[in-house]
C-alpha atoms as a PDB file:
ATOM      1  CA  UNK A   1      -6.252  73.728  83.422  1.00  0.00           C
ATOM      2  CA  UNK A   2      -3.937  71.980  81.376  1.00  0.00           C
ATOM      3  CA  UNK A   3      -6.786  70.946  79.042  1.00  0.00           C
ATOM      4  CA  UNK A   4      -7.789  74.128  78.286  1.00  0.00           C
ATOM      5  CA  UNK A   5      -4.392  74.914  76.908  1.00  0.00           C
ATOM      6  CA  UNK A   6      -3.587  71.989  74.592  1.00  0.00           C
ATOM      7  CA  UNK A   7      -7.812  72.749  73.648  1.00  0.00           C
ATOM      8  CA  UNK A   8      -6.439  76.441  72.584  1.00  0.00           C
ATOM      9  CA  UNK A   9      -3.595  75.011  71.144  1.00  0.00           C
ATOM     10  CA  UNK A  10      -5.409  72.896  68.756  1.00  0.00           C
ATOM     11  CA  UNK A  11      -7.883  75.848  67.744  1.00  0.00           C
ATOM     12  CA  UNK A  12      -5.189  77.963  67.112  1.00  0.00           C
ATOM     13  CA  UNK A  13      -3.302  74.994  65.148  1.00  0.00           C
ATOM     14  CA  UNK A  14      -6.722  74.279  63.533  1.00  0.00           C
ATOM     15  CA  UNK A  15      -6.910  78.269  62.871  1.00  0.00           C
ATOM     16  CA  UNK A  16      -3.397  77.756  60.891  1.00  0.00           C
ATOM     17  CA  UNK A  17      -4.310  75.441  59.038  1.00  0.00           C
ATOM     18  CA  UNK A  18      -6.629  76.442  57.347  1.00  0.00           C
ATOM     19  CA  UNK A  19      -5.233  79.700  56.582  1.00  0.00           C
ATOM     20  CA  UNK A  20      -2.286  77.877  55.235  1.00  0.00           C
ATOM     21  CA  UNK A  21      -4.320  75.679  53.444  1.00  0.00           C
ATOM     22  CA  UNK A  22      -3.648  76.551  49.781  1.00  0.00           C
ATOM     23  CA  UNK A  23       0.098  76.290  48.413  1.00  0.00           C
ATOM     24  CA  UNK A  24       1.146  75.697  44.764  1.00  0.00           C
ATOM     25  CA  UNK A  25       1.833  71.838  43.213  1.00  0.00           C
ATOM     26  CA  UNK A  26       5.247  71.619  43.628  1.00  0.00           C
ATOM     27  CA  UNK A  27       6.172  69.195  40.705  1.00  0.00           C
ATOM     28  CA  UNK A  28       5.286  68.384  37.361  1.00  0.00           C
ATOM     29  CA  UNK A  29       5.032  64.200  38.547  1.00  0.00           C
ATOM     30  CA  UNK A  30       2.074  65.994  40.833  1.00  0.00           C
ATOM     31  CA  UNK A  31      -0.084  67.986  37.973  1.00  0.00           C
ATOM     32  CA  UNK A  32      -0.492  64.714  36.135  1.00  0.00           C
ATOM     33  CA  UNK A  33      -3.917  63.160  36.239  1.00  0.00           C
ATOM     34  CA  UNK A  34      -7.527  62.999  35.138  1.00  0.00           C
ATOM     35  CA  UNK A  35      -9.189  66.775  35.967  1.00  0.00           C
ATOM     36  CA  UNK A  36     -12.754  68.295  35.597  1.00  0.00           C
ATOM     37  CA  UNK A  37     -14.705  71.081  35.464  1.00  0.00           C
ATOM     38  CA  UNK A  38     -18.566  71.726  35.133  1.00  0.00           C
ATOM     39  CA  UNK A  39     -20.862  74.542  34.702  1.00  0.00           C
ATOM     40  CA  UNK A  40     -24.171  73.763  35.166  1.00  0.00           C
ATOM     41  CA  UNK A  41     -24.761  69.932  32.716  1.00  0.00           C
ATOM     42  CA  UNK A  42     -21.696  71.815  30.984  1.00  0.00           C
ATOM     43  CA  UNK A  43     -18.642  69.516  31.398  1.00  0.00           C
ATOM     44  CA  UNK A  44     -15.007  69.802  30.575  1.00  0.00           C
ATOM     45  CA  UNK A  45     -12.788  66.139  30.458  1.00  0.00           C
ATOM     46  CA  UNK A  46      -8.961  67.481  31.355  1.00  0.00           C
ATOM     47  CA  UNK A  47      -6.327  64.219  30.909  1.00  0.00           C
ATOM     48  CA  UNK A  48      -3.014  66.032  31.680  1.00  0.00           C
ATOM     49  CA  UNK A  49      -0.748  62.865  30.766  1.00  0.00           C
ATOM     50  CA  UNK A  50       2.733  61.595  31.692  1.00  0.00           C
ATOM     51  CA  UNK A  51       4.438  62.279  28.086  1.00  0.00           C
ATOM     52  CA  UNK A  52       3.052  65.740  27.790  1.00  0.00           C
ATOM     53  CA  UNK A  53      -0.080  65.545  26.005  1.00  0.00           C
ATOM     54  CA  UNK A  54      -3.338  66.417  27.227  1.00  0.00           C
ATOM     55  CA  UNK A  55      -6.620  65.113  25.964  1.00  0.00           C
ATOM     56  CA  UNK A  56      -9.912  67.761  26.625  1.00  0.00           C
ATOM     57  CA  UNK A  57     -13.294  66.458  26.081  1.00  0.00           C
ATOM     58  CA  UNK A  58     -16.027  69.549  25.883  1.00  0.00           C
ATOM     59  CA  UNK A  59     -19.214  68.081  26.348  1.00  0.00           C
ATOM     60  CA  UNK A  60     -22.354  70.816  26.480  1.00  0.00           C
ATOM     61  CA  UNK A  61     -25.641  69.061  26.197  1.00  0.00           C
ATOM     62  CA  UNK A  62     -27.575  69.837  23.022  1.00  0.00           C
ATOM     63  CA  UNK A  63     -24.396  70.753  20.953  1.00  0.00           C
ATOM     64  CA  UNK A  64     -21.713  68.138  19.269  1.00  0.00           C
ATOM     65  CA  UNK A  65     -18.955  67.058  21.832  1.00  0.00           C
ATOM     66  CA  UNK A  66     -15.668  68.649  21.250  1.00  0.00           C
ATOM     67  CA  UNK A  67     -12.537  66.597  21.574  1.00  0.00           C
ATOM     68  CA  UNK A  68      -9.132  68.006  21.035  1.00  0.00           C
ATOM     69  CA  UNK A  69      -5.591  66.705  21.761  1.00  0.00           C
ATOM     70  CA  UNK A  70      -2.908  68.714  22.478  1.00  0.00           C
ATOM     71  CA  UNK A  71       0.796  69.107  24.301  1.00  0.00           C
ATOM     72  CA  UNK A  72       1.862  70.808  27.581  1.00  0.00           C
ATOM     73  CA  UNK A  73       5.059  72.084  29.911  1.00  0.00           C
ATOM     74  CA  UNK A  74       5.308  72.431  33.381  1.00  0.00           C
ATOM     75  CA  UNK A  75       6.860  76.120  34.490  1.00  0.00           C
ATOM     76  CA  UNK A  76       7.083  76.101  37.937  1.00  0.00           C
ATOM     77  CA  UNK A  77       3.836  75.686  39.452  1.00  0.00           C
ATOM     78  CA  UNK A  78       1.942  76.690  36.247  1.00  0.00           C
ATOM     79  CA  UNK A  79       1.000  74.008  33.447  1.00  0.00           C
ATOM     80  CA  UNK A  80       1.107  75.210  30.077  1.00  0.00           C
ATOM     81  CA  UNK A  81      -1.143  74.187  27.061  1.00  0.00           C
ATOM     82  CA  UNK A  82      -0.457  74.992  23.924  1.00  0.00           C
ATOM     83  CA  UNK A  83      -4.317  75.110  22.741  1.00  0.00           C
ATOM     84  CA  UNK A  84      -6.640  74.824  25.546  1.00  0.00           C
ATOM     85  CA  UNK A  85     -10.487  75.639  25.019  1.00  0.00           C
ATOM     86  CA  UNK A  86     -12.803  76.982  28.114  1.00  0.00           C
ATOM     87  CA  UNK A  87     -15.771  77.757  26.052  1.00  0.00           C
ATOM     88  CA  UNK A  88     -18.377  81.147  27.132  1.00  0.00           C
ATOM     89  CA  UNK A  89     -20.393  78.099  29.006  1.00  0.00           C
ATOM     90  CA  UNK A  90     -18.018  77.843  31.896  1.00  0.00           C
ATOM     91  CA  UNK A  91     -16.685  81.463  31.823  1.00  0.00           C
ATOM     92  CA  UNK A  92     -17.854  84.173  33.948  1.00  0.00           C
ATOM     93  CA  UNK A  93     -19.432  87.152  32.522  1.00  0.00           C
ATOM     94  CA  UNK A  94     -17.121  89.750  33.434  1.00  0.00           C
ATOM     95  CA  UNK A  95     -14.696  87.981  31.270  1.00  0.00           C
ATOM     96  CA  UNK A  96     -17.002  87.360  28.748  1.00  0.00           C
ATOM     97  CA  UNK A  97     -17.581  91.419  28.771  1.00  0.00           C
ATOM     98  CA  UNK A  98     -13.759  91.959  28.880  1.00  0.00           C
ATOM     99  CA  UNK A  99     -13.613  89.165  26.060  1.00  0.00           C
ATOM    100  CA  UNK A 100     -15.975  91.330  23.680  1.00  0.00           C
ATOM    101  CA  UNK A 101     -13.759  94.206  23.812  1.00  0.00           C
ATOM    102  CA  UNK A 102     -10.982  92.655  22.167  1.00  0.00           C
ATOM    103  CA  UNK A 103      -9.482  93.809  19.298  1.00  0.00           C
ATOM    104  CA  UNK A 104      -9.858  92.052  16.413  1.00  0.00           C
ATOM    105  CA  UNK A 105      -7.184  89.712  15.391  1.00  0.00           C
ATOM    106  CA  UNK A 106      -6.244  89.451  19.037  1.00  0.00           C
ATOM    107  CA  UNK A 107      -6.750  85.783  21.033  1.00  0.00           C
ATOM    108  CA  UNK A 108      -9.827  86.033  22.827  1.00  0.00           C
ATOM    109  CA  UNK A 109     -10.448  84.285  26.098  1.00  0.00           C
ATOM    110  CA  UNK A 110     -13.203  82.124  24.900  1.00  0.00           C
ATOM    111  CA  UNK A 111     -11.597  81.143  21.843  1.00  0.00           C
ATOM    112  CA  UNK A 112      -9.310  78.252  22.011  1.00  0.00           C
ATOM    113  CA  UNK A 113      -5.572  79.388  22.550  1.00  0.00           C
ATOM    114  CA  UNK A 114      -2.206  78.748  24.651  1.00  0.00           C
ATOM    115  CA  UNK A 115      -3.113  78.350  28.378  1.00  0.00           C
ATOM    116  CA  UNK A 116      -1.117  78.914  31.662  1.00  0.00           C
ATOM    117  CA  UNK A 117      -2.941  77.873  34.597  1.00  0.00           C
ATOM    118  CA  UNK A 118      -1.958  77.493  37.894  1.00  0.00           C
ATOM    119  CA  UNK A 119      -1.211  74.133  39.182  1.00  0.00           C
ATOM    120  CA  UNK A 120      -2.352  74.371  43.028  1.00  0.00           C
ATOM    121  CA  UNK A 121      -3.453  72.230  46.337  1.00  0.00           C
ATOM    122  CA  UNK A 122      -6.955  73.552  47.874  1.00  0.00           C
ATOM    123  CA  UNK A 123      -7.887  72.039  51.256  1.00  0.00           C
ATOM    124  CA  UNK A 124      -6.542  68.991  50.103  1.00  0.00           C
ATOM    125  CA  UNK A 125      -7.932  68.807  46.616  1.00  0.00           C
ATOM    126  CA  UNK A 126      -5.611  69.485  43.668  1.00  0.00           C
ATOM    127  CA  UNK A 127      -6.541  72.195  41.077  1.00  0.00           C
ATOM    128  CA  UNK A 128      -5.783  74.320  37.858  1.00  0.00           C
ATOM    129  CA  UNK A 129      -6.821  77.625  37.867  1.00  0.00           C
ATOM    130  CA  UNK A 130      -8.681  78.832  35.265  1.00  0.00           C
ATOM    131  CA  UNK A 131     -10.418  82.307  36.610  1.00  0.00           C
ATOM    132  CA  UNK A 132      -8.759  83.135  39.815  1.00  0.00           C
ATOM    133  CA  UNK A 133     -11.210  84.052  42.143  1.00  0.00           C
ATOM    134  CA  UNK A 134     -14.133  84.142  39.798  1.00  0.00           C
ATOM    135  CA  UNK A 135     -15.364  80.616  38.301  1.00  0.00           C
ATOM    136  CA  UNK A 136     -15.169  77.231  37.638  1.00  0.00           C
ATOM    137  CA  UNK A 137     -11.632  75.645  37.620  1.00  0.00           C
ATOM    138  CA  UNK A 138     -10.213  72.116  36.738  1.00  0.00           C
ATOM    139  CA  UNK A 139     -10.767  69.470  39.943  1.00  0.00           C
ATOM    140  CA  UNK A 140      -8.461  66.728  39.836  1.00  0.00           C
ATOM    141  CA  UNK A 141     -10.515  63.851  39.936  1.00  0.00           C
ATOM    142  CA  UNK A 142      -8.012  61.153  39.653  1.00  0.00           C
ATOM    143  CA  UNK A 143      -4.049  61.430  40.437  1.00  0.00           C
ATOM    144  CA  UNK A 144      -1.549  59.739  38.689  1.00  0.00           C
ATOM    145  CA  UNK A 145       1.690  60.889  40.619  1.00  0.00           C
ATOM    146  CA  UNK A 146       2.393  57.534  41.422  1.00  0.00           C
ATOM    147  CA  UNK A 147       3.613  56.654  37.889  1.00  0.00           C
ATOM    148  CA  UNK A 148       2.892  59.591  35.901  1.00  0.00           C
ATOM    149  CA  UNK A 149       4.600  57.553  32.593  1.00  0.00           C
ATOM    150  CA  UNK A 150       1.596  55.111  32.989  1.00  0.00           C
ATOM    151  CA  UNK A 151      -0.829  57.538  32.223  1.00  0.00           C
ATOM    152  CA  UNK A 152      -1.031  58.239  28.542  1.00  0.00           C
ATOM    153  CA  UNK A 153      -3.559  60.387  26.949  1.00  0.00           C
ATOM    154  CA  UNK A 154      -4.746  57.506  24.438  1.00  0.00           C
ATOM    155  CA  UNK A 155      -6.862  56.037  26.435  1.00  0.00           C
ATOM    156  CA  UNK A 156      -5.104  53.665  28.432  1.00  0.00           C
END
């Protein structure tokens, strides 16, 4: 009998869990590492370094490689990037619709511009939101939290 509780228990805890299992990046020392997104053979590079640069590789096959550098601030669970670039090739169509009903002169989503995306832990895997609910976002693929000043968007 007693099994059979601490067995409902542990559903119920399991249950919990992963309901709970999404909650924002609590620090900036946190946000800092090597990130990715793809789309397809579409792939975006994502360095979000220690000093407060970032480093974004674009590479789409059968087009030139775009590499920009750039600077970003941490706001709370959010990181923000002062010129980020998420090219038509990893958004989804509904924004690319939305997109072509911009006014002119206005910043358009596919268009490389100042970014605020969510800094956030996803069954265990770190994230930045790019399209909430609707697309590709940044993976971590490598943390840095550990020394966060050692990680420097040169290279090294």
């Amino acid at each position: 009998m007693q099994g059979k509780c601490l067995l409902r228990r542990y559903r119920a805890g399991t249950l919990a869990i992963m309901l709970c299992s999404c909650a924002a990046i609590d620090s900036e020392r946190n946000a800092v590492g090597a990130y990715e997104m793809s789309s397809g053979r579409n792939r975006i590079t994502l360095r979000v370094c220690g000093d407060h640069t970032f480093a974004e590789e674009i590479t789409i096959p059968g087009k030139s490689t775009y590499r920009h550098k750039g600077r970003w601030e941490w706001r709370h669970g959010y990181v923000d990037f002062d010129e980020l670039w998420v090219p038509k090739e990893f958004t989804p169509q509904s924004m690319i619709d939305a997109d072509a009903g911009t006014a002119p002169g206005l910043p358009r989503i596919t268009e490389p511009r100042e970014n605020s995306l969510g800094a956030e832990i996803r069954f265990g895997r770190k994230i930045l939101e790019v399209f909430p609910d609707s697309g590709p976002n940044f993976d971590m693929t490598r943390s840095y939290s550990d020394n966060p000043r050692a990680f420097k968007c040169d290279g090294t």
